[in-house]
N, C-alpha and C. Protein backbone atom coordinates (compact mmCIF):
# COMPACT_ATOMS: atom_id res chain seq x y z
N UNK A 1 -111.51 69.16 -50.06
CA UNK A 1 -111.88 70.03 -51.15
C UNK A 1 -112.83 71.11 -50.65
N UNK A 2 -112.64 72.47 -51.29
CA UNK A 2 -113.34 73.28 -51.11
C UNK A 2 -113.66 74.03 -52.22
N UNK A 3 -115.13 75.09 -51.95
CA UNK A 3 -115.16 75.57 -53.17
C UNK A 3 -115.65 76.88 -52.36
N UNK A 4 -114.90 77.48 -53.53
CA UNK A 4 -115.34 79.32 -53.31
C UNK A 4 -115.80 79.97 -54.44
N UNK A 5 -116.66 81.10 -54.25
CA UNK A 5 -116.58 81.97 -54.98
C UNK A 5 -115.63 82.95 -55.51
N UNK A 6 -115.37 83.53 -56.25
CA UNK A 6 -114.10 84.23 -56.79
C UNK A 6 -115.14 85.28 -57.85
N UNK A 7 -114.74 86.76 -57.50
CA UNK A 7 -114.64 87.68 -58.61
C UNK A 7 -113.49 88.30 -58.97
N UNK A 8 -112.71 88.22 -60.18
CA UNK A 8 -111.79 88.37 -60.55
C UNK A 8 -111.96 90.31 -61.45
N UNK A 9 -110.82 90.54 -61.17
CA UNK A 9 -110.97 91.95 -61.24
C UNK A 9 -109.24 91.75 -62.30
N UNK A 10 -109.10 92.07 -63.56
CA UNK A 10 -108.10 91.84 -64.53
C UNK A 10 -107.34 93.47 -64.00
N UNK A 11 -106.28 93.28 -64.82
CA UNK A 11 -105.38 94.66 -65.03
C UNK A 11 -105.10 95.12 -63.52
N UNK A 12 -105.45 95.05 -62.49
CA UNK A 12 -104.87 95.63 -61.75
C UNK A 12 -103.71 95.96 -61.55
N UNK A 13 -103.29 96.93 -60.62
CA UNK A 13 -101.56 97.30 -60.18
C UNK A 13 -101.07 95.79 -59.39
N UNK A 14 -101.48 95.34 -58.45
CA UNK A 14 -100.72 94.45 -58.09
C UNK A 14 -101.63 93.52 -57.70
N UNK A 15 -101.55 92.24 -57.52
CA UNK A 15 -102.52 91.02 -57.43
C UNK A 15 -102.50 90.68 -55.24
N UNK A 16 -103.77 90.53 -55.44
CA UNK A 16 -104.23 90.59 -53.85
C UNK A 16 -105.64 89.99 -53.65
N UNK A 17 -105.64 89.22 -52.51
CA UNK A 17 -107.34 88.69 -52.35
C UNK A 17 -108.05 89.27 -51.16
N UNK A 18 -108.99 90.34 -51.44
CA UNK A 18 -110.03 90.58 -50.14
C UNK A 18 -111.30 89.67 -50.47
N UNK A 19 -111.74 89.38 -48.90
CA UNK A 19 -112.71 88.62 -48.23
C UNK A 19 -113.75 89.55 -48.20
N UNK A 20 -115.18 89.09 -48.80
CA UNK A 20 -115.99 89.92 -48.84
C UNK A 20 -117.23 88.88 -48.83
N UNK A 21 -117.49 88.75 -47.38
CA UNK A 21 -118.64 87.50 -46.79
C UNK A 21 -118.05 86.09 -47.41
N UNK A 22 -118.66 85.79 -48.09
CA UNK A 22 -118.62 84.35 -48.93
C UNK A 22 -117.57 84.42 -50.61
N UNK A 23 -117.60 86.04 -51.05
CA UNK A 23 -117.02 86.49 -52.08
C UNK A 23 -115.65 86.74 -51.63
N UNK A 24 -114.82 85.95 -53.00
CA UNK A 24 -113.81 86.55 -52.88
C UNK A 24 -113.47 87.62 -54.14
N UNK A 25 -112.64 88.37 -53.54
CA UNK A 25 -112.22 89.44 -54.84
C UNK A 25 -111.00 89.14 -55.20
N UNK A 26 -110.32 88.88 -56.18
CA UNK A 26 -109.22 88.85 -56.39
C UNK A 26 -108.52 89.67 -57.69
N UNK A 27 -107.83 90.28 -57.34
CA UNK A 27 -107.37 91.21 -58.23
C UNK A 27 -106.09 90.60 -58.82
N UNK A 28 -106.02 90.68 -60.09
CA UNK A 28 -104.54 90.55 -61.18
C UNK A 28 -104.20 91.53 -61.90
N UNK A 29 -102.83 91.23 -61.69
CA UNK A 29 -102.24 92.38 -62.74
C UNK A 29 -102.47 91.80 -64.46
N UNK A 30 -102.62 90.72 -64.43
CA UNK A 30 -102.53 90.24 -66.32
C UNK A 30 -103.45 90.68 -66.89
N UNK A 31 -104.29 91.05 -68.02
CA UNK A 31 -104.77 91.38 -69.08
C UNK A 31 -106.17 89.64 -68.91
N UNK A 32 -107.48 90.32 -69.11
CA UNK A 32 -107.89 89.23 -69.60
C UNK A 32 -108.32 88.34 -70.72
N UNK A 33 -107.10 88.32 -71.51
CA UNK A 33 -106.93 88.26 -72.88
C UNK A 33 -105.89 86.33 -72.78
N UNK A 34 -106.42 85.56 -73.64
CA UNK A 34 -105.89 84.40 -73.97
C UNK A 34 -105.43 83.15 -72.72
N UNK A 35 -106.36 83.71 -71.55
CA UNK A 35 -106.21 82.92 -70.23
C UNK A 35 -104.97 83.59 -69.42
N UNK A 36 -104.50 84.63 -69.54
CA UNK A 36 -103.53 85.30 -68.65
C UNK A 36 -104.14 85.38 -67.68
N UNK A 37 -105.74 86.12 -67.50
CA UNK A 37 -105.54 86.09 -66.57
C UNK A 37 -106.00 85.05 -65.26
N UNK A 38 -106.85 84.00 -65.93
CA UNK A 38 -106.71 82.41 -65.21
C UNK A 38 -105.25 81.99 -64.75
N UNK A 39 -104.42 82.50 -65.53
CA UNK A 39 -102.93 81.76 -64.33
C UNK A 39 -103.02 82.99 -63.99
N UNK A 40 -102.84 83.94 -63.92
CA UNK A 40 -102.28 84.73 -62.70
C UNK A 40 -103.60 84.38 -61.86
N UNK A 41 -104.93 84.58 -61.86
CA UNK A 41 -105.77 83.73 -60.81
C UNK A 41 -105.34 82.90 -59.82
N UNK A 42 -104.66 82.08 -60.34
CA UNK A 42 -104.41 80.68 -59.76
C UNK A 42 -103.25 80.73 -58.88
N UNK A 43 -101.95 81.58 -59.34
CA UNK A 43 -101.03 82.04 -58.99
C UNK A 43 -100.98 83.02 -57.72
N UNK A 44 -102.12 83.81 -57.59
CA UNK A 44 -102.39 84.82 -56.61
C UNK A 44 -103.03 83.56 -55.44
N UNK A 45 -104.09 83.02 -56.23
CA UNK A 45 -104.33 82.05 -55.07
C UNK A 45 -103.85 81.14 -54.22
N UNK A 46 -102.79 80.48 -55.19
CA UNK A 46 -101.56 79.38 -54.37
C UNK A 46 -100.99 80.55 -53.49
N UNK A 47 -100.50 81.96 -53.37
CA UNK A 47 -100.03 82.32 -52.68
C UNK A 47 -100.86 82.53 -51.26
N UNK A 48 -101.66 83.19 -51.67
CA UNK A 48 -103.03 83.44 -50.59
C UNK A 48 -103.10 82.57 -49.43
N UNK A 49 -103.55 81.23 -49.83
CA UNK A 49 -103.89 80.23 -49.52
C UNK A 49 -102.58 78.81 -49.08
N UNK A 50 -101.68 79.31 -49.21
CA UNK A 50 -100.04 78.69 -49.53
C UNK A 50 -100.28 77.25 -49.62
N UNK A 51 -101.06 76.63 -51.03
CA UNK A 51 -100.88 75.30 -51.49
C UNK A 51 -100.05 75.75 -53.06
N UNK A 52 -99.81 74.51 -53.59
CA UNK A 52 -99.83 74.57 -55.15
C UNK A 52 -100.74 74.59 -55.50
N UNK A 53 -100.28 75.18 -56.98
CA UNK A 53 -100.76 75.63 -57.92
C UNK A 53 -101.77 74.89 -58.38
N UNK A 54 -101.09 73.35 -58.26
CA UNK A 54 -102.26 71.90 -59.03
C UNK A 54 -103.41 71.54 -58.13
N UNK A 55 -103.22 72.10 -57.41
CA UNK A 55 -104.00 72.32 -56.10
C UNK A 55 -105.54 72.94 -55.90
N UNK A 56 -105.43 73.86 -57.42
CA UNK A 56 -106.61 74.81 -58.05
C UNK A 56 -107.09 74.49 -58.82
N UNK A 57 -108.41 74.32 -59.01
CA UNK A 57 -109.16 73.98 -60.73
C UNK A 57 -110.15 75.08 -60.63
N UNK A 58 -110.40 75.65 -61.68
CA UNK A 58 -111.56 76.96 -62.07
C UNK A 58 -112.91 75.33 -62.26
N UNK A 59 -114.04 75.64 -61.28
CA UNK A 59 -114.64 74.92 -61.73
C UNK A 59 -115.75 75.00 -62.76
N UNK A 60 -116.12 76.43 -62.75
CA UNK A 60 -117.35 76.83 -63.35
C UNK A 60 -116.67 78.91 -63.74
N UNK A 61 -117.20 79.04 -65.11
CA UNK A 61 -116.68 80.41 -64.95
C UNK A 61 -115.23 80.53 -65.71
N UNK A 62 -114.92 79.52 -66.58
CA UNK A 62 -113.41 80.05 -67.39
C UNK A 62 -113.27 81.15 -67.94
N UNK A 63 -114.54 81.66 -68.68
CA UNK A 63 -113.95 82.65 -69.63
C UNK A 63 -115.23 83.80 -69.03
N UNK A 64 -115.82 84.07 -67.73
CA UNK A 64 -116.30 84.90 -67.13
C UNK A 64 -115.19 85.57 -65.84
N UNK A 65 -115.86 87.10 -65.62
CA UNK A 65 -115.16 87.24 -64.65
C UNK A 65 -115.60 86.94 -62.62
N UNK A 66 -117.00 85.95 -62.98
CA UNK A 66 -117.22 85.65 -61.98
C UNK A 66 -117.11 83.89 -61.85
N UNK A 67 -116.06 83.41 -60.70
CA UNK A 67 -115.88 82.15 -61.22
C UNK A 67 -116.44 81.27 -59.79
N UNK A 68 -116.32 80.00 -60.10
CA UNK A 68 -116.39 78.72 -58.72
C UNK A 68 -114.81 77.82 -58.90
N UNK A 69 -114.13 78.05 -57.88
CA UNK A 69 -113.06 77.89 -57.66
C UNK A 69 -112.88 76.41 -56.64
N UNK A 70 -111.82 75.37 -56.81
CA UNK A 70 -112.26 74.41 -56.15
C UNK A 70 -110.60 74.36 -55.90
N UNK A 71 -110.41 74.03 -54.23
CA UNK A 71 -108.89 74.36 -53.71
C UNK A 71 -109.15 72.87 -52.97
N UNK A 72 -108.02 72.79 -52.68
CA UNK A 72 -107.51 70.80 -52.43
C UNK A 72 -106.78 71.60 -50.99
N UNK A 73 -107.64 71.44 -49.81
CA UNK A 73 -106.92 72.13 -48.46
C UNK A 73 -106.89 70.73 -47.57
């Protein structure tokens, strides 16, 4: 288990993760409206990182756009 930081950046054009020291940035295209954009979060990250999806839990930070992210590597 690991845990990261994550700043999530909503609406973007296309979903992508830059490394920024200990921060990650991750950009989504979904809206942050009704948890869209927590799965696309999660979704950008399984790719990133190439685990599943179940693989991700938001640990701290659901309904902020700065979160603690906990990945099963």
């Amino acid at each position: 288990m690991k845990k990261i930081k994550i700043k999530v950046i909503p609406n973007a054009k296309k979903g992508r993760v830059l490394e920024e020291g200990d921060l990650f940035k991750v950009y989504v295209n979904a809206p942050a409206v009704d948890g869209k954009a927590n799965k696309a979060l999660i979704e950008v990250l399984s790719e990133h990182f190439t685990i599943r999806k179940s693989g991700i839990r938001i640990i701290r930070g659901e309904k902020s756009r700065e979160k603690i992210i906990e990945i099963d590597i």
